[in-house]
Protein backbone atom coordinates (compact mmCIF):
# COMPACT_ATOMS: atom_id res chain seq x y z
CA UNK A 1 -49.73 49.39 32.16
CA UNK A 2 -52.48 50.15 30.07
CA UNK A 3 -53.22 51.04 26.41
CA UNK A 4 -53.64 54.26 24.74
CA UNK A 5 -56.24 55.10 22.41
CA UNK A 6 -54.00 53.52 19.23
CA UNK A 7 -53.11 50.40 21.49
CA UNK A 8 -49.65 51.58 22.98
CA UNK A 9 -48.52 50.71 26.24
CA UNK A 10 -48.36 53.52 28.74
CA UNK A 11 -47.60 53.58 32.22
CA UNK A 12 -50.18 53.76 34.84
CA UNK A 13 -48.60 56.24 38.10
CA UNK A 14 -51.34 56.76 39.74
CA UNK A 15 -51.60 58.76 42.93
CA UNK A 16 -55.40 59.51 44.58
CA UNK A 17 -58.48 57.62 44.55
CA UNK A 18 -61.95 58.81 44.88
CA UNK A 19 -64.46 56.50 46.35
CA UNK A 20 -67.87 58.46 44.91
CA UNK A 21 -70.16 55.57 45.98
CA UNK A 22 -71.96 58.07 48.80
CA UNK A 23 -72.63 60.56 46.08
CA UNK A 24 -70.09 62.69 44.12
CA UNK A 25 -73.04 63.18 41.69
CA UNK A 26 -75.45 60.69 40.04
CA UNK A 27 -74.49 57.62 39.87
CA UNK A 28 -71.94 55.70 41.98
CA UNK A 29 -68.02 54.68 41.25
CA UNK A 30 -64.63 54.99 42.10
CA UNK A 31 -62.38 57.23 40.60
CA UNK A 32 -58.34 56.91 40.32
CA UNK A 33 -56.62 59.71 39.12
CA UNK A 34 -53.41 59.28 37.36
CA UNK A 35 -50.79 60.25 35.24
CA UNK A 36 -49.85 58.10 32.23
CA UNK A 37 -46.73 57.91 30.77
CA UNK A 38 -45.00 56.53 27.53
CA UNK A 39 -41.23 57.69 26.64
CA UNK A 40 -41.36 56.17 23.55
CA UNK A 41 -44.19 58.03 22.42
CA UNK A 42 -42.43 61.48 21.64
CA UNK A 43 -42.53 61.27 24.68
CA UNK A 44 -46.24 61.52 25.97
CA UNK A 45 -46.99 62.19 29.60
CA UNK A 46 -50.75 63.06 30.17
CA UNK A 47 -53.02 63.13 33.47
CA UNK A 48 -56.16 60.89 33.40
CA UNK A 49 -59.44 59.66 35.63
CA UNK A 50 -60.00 56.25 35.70
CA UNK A 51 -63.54 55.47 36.55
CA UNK A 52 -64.60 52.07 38.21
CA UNK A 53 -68.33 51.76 38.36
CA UNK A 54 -69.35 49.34 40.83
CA UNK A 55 -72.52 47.12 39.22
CA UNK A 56 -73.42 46.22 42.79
CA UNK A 57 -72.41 49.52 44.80
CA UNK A 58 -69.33 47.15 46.49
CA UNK A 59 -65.71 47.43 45.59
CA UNK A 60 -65.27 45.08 42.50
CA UNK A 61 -66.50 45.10 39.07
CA UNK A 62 -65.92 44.69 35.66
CA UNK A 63 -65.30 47.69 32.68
CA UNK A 64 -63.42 50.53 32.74
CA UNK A 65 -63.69 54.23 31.32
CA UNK A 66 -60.58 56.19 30.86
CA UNK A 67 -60.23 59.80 30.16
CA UNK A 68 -57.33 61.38 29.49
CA UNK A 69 -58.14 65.53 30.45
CA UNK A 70 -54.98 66.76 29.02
CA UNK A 71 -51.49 65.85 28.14
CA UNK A 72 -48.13 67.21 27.07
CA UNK A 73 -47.95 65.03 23.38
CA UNK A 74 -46.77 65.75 20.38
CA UNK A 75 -49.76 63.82 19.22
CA UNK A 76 -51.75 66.62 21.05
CA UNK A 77 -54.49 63.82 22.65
CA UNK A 78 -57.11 66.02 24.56
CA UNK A 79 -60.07 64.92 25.85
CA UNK A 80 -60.11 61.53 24.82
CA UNK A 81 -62.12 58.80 26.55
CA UNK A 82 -61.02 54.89 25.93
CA UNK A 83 -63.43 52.25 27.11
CA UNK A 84 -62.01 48.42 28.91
CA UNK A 85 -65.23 46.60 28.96
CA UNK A 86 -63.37 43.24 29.38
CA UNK A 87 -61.21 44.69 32.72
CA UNK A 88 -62.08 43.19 35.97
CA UNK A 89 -60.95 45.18 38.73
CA UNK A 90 -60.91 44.89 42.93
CA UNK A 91 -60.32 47.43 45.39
CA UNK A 92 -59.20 46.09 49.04
């Protein structure tokens, strides 16, 4: 689960990650594509990038960037990008 841009829960489904440490441009993260989805939100289903950026260049950190690229909303949310300083995160 995470929360949207207004602080609803939505479901995280995610389905391919992206390990951009060698170089997917400048800089170096992770990146875990996803779709989100909320039935109780009219309902909202949109597709998203999660981006993990490794302070160290290993597999664990803290802070999160979301963006949503698109979804199918009554709400319309485009383009949006939601920041989770405070998330601590692992990959194994």
């Amino acid at each position: 689960m995470i929360a949207g841009p207004a602080g609803q829960l939505r479901t995280v489904l995610p389905f391919e990650l992206i390990d951009c440490r060698t170089g997917c441009a400048a800089g170096q993260w992770f990146e875990l594509h996803a779709l989100f989805w909320d039935p109780g939100a009219g309902p909202f289903l949109g597709y998203g990038i999660m981006y993990f950026r490794p302070p160290d260049g290993g597999k664990s950190g803290r802070g999160v960037t979301v963006g949503y690229q698109f979804s199918l909303s009554p709400a319309g949310e485009r383009s949006i990008m939601s920041t989770y300083p405070d998330a601590t995160w692992s990959f194994d």
